[in-house]
C-alpha atoms as a PDB file:
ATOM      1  CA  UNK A   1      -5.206  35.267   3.791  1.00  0.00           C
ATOM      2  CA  UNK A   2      -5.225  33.115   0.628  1.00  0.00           C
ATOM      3  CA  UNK A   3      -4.262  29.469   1.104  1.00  0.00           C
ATOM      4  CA  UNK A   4      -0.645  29.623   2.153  1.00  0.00           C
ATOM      5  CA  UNK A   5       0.818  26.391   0.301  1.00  0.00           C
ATOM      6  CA  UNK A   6       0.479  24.696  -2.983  1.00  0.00           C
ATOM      7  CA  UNK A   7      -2.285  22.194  -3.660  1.00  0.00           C
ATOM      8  CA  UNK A   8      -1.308  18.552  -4.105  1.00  0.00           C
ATOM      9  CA  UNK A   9      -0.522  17.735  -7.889  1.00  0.00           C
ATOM     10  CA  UNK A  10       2.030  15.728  -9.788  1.00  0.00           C
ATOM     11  CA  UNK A  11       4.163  19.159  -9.654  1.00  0.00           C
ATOM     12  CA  UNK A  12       4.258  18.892  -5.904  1.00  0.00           C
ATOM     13  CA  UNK A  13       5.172  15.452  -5.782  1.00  0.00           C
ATOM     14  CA  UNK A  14       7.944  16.063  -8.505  1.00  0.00           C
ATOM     15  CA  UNK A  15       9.473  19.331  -6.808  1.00  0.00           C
ATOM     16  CA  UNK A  16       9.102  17.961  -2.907  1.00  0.00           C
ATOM     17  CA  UNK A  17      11.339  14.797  -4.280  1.00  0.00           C
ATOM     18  CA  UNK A  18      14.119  16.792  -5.897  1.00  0.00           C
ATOM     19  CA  UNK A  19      14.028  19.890  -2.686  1.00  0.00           C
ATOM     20  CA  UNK A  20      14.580  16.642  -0.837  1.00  0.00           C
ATOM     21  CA  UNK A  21      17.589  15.378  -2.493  1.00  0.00           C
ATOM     22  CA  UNK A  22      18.599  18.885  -2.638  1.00  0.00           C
ATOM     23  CA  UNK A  23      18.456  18.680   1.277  1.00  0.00           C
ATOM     24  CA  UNK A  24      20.823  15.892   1.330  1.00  0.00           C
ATOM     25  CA  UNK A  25      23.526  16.975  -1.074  1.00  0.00           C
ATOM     26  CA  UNK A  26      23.912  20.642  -0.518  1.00  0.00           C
ATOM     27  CA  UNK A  27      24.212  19.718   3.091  1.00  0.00           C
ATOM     28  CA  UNK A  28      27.060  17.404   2.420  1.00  0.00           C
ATOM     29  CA  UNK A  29      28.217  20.146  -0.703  1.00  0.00           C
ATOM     30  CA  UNK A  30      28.836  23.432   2.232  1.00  0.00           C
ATOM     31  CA  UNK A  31      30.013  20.995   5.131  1.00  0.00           C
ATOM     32  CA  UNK A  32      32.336  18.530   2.982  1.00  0.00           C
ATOM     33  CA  UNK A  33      33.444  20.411  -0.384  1.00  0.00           C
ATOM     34  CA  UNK A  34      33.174  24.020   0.352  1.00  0.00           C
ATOM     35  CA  UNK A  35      34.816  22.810   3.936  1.00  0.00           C
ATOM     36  CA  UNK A  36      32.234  24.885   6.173  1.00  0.00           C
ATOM     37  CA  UNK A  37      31.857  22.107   8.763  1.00  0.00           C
ATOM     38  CA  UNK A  38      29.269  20.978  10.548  1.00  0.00           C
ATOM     39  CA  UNK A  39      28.637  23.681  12.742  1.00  0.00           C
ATOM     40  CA  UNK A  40      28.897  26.534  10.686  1.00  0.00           C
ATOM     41  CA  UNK A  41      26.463  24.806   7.696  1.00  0.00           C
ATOM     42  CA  UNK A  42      23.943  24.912  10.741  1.00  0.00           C
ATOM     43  CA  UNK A  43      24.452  28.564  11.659  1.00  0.00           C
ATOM     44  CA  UNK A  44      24.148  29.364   7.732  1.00  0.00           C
ATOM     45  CA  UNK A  45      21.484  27.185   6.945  1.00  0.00           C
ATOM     46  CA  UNK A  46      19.518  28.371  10.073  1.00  0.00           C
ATOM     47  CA  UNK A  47      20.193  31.743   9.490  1.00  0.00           C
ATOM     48  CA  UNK A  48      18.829  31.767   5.926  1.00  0.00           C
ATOM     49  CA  UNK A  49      15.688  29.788   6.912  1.00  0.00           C
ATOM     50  CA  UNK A  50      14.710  32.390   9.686  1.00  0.00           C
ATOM     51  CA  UNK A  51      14.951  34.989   6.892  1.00  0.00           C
ATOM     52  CA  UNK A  52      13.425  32.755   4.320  1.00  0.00           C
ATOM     53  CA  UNK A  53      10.245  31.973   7.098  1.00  0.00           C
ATOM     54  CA  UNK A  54      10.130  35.260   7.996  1.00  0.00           C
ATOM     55  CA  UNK A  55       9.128  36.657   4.703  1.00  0.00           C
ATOM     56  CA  UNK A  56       6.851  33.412   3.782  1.00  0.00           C
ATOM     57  CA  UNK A  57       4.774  33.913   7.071  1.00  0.00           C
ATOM     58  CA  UNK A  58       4.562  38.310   6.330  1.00  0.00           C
ATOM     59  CA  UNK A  59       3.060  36.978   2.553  1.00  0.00           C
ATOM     60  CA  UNK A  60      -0.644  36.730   2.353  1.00  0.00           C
ATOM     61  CA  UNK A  61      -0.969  34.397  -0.107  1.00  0.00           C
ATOM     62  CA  UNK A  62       1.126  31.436  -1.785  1.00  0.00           C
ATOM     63  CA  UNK A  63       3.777  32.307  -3.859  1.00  0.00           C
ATOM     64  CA  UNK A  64       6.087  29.410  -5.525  1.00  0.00           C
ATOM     65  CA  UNK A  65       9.114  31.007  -5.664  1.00  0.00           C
ATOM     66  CA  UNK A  66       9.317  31.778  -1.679  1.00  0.00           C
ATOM     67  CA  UNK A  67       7.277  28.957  -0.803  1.00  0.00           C
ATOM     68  CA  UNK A  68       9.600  25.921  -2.367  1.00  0.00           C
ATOM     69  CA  UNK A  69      12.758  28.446  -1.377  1.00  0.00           C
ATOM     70  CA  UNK A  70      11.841  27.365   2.335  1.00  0.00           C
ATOM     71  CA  UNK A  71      10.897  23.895   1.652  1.00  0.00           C
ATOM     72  CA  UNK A  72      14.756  23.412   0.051  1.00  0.00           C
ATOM     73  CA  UNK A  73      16.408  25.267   3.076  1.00  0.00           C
ATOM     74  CA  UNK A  74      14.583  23.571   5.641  1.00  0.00           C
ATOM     75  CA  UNK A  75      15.609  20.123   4.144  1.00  0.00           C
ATOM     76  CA  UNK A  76      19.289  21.360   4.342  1.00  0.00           C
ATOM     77  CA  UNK A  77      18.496  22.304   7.758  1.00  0.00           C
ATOM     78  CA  UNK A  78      16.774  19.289   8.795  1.00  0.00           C
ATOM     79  CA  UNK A  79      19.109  16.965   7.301  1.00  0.00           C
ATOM     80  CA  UNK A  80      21.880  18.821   9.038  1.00  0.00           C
ATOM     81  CA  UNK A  81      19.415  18.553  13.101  1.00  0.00           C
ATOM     82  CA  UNK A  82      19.811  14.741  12.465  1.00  0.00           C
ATOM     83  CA  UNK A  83      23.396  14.402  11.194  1.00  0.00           C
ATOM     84  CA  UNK A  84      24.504  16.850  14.403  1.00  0.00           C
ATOM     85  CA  UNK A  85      22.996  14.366  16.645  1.00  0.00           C
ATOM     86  CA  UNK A  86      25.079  11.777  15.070  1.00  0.00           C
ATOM     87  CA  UNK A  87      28.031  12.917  14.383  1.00  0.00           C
ATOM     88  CA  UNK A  88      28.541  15.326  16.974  1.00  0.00           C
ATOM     89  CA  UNK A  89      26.641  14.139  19.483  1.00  0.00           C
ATOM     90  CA  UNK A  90      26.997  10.081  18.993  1.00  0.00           C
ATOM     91  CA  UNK A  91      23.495   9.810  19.206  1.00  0.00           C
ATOM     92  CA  UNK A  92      22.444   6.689  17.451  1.00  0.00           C
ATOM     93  CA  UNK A  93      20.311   6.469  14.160  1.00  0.00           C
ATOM     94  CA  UNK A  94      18.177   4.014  15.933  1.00  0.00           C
ATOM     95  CA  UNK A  95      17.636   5.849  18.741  1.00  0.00           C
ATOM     96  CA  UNK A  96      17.174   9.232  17.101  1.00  0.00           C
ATOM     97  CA  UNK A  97      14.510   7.874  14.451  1.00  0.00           C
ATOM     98  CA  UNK A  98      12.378   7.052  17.398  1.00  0.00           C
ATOM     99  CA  UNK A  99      12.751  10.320  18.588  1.00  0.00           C
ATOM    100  CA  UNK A 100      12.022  12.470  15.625  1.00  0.00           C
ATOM    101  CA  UNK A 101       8.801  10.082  14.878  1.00  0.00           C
ATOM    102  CA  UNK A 102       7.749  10.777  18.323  1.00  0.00           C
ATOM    103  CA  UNK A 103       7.931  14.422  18.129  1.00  0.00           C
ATOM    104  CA  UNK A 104       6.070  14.364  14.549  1.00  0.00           C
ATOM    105  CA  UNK A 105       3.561  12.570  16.244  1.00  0.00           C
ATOM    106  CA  UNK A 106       2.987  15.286  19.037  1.00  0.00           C
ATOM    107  CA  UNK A 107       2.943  18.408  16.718  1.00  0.00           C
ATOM    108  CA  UNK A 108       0.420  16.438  14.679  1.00  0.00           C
ATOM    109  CA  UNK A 109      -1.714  15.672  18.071  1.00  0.00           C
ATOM    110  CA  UNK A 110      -1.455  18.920  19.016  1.00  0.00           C
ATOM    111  CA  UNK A 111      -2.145  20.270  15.880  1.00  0.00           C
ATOM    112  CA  UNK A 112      -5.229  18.491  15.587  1.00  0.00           C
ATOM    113  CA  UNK A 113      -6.217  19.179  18.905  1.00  0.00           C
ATOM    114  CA  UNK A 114      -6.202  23.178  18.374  1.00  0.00           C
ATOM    115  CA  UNK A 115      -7.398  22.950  15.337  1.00  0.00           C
ATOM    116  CA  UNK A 116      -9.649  19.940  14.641  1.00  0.00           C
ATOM    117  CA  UNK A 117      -7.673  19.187  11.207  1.00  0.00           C
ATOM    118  CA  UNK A 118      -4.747  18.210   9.659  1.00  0.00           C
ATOM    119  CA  UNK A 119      -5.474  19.259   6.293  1.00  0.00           C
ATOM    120  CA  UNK A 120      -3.485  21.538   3.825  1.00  0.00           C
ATOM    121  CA  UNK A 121      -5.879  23.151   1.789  1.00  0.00           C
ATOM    122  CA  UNK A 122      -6.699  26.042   4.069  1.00  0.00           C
ATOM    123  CA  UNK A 123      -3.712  27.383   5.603  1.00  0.00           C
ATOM    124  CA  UNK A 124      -4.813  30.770   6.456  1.00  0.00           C
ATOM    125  CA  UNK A 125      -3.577  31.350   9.349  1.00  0.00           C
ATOM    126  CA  UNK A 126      -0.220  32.112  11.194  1.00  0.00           C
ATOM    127  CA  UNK A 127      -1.146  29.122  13.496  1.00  0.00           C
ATOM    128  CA  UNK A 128      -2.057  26.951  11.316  1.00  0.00           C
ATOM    129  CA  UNK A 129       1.071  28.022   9.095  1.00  0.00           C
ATOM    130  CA  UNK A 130       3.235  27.444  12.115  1.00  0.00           C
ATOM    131  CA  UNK A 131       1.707  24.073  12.578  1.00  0.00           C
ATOM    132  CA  UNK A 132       2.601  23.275   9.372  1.00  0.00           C
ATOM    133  CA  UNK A 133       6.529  24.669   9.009  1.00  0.00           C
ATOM    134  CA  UNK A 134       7.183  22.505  12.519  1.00  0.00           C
ATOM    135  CA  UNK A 135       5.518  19.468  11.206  1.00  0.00           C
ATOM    136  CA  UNK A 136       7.635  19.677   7.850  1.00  0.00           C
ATOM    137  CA  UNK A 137      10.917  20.519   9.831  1.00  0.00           C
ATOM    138  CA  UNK A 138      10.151  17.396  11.810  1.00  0.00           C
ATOM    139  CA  UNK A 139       9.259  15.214   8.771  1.00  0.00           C
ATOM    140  CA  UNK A 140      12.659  16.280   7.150  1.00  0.00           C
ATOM    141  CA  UNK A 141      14.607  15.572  10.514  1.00  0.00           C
ATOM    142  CA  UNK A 142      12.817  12.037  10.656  1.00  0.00           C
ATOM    143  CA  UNK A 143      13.531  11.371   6.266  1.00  0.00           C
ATOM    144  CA  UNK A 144      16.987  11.669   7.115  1.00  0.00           C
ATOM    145  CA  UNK A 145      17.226   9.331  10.342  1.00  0.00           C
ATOM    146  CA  UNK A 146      15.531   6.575   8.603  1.00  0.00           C
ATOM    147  CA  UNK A 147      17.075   6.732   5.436  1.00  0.00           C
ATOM    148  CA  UNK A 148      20.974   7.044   6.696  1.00  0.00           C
ATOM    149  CA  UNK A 149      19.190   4.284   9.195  1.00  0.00           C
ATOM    150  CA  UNK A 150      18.267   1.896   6.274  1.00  0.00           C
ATOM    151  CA  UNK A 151      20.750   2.803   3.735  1.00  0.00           C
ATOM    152  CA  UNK A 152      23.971   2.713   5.981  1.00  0.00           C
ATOM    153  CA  UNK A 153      23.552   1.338   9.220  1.00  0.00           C
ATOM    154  CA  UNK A 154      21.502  -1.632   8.208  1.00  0.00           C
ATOM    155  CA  UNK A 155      24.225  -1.556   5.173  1.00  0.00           C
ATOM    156  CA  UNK A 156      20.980  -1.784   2.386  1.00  0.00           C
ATOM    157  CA  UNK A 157      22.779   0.563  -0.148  1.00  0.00           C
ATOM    158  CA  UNK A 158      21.019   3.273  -1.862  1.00  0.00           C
ATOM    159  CA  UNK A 159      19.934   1.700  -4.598  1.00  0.00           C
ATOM    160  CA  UNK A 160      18.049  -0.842  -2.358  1.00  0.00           C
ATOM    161  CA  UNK A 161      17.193   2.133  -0.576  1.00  0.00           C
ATOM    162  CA  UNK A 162      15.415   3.875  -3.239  1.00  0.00           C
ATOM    163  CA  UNK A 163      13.091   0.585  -4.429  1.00  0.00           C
ATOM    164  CA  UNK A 164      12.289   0.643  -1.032  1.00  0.00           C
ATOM    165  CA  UNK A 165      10.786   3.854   0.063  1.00  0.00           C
ATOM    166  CA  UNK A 166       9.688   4.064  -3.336  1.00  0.00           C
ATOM    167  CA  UNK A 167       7.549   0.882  -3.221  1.00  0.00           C
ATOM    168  CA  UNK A 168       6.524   2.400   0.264  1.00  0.00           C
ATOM    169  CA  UNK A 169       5.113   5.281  -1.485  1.00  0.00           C
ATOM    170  CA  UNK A 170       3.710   3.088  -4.579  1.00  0.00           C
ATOM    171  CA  UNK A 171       2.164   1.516  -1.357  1.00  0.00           C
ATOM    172  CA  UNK A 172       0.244   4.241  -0.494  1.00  0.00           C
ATOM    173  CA  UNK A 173      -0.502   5.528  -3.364  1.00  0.00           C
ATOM    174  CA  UNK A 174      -2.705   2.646  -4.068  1.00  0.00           C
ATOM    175  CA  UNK A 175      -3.932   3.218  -0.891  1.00  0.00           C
ATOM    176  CA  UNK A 176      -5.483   6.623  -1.385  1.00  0.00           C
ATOM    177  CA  UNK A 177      -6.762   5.849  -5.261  1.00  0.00           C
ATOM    178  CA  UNK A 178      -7.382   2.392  -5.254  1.00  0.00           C
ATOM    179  CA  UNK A 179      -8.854   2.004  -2.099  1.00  0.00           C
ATOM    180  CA  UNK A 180     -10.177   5.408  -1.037  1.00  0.00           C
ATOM    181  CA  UNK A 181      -7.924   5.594   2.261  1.00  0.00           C
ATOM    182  CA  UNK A 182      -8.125   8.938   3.914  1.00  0.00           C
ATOM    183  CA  UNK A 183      -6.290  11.709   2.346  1.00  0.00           C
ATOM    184  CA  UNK A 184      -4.915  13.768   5.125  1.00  0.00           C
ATOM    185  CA  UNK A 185      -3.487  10.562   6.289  1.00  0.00           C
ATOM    186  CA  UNK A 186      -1.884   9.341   3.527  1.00  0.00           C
ATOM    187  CA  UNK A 187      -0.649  13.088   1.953  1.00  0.00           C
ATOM    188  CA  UNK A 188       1.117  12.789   5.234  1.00  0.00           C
ATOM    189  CA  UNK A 189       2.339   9.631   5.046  1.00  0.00           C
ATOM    190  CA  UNK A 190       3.920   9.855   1.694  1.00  0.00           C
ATOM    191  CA  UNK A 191       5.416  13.440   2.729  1.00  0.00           C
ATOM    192  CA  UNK A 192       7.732  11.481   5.487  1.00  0.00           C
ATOM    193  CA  UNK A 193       8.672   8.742   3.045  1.00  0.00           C
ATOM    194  CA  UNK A 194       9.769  11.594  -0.072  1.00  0.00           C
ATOM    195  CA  UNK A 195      12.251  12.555   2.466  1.00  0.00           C
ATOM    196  CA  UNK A 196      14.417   9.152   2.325  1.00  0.00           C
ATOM    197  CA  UNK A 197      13.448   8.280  -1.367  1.00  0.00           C
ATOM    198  CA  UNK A 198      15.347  11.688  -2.025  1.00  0.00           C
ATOM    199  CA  UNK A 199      17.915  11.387   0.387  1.00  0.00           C
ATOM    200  CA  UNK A 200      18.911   8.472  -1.253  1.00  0.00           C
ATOM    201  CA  UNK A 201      18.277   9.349  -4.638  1.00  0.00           C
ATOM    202  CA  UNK A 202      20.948  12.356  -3.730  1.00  0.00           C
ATOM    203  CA  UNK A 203      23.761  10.193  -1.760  1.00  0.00           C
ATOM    204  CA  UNK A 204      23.465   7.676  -4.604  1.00  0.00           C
ATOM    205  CA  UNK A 205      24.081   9.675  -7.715  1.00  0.00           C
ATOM    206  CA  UNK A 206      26.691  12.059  -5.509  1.00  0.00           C
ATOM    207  CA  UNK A 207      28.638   9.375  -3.660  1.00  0.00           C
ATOM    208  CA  UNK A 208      30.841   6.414  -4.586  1.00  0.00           C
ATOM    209  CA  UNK A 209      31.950   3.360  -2.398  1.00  0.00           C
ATOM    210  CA  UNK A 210      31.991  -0.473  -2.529  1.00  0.00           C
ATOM    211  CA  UNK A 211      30.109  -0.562   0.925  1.00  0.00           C
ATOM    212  CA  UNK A 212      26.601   1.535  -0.191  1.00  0.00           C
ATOM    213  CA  UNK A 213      27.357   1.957  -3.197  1.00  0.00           C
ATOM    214  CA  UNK A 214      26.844   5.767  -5.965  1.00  0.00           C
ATOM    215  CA  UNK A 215      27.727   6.931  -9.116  1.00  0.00           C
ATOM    216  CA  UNK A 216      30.286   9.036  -8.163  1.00  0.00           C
ATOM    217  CA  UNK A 217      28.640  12.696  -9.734  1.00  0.00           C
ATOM    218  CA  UNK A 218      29.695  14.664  -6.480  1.00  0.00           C
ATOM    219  CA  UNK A 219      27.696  17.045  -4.434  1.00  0.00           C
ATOM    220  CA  UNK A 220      28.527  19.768  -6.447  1.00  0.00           C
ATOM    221  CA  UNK A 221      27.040  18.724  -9.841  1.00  0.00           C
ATOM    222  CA  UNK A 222      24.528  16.903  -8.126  1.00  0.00           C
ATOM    223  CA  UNK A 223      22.666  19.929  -6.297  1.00  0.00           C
ATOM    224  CA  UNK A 224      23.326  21.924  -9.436  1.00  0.00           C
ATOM    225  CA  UNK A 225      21.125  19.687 -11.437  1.00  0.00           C
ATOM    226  CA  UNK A 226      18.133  19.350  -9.277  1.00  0.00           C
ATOM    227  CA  UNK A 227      18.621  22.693  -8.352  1.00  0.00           C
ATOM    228  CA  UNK A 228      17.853  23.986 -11.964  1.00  0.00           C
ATOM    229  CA  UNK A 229      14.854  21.342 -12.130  1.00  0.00           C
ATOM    230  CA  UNK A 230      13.316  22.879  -9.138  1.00  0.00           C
ATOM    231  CA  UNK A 231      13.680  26.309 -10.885  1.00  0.00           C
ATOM    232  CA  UNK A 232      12.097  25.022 -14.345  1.00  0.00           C
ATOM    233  CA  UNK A 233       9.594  23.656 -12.188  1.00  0.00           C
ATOM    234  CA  UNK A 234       8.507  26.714 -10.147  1.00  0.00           C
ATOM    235  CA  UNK A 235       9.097  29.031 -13.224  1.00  0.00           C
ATOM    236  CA  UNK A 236       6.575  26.851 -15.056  1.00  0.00           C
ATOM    237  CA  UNK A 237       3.817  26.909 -11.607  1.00  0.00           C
ATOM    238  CA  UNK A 238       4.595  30.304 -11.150  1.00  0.00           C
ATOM    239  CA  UNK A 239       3.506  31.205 -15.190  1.00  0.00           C
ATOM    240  CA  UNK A 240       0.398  28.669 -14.926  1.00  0.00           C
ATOM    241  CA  UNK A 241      -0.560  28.389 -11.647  1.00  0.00           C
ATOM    242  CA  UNK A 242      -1.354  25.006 -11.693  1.00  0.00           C
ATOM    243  CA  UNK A 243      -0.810  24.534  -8.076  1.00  0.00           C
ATOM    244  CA  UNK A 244      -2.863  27.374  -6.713  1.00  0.00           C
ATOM    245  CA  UNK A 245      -6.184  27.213  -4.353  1.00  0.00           C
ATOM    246  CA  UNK A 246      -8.969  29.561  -5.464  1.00  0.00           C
ATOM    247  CA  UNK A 247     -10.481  31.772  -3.108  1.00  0.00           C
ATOM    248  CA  UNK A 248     -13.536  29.928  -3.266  1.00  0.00           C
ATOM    249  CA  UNK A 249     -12.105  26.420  -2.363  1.00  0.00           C
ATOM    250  CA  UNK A 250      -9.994  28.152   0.613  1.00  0.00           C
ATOM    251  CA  UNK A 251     -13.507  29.715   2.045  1.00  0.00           C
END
């Protein structure tokens, strides 16, 4: 097989941000406004990522459209694992953002372990692939804990929210081109931290109240827009194929 998932460019960066606030509000969109409920956004949203994985993992090479398809439902799906365990199971933000780091932290370990790397660039395998879908489902499960964590329970807002994880990410950023810090580890790093930083990017332009704060926009017109953004985005990717690997990098 070809290289399974994007490479790293701006593009990525730009489209993992806006699947992530995607994540957030369509979640809240089918439970809340369509009035699906909790339990029955998790069937459909699990439902439609076992179809969506199934047909990424029977491709033999990446292709945008499928690929970021999966990465949107398995934000909806991982936002929805972490707001079960709080709202239906009263399971504490700062209890289950422990947790969900924890369990990162052993798929990564075991991960490296079988394969001796964490690296993206040559996904060509269905193990490796599987490493990779668990670690994202975990790093979207995590993204939501600790942003609702900040954001709500530690009453920041999302507005203070957003400087936050962003200067996080700044943070690394300057990390990896200033300073030359290992790339596996900080791709990694600022993968987790996208997941908050659009989290609350989404709950403040869709919600409105006096205690966190929002514009108001809804769910509704909120997916909608980044929704079409993600679709300009992987139109444009799919056309150019900017975001590629050649055959000769993957061997």
């Amino acid at each position: 097989m070809l290289n399974k998932v994007p490479e790293v460019t701006v593009f990525f960066w730009l489209i993992k941000i806006m699947c992530t606030t995607v994540g957030e509000t369509a979640a809240d969109y089918l439970n809340d406004t369509l009035g699906f409920g909790l339990t029955n956004t998790t069937y459909v949203a699990g439902a439609l990522l076992a179809v969506l994985l199934l047909a990424q993992f029977r491709a033999r090479r990446y292709v945008p459209a499928l690929y970021w398809s999966v990465v949107v439902v398995i934000s909806v799906f991982g936002t929805l694992i972490t707001d079960n365990m709080t709202d239906r199971y009263g399971v504490a933000l700062t209890t289950s953002t422990p947790i969900f780091a924890a369990l990162l932290a052993v798929v990564f370990a075991t991960w490296f372990a079988v394969e001796r790397t964490l690296s993206i660039h040559a996904i060509t395998t269905v193990r490796r692939e599987a490493f990779y879908w668990l670690a994202i489902l975990c790093t979207f499960a995590l993204g939501t804990a600790a942003g609702d964590l900040v954001a709500e329970q530690y009453q920041l807002g999302y507005a203070t929210s957003i400087g936050l994880f962003g200067g996080v990410i700044a943070a690394i950023a300057v990390l990896r081109l200033g300073f030359r810090a290992n790339a596996v580890l900080t791709f990694w790093l600022a993968y987790v931290m996208t997941r908050p930083l659009g989290a609350s990017i989404g709950d403040e332009l869709s919600q409105h109240g006096h205690r966190y704060g929002g514009l108001g926009l809804g769910t509704t017109g909120t997916s909608a827009l980044f929704v079409a953004g993600i679709v300009v985005l992987v139109g444009f990717l799919t056309v150019t194929r900017r975001d590629q690997t050649s055959p000769q990098l993957t061997a």
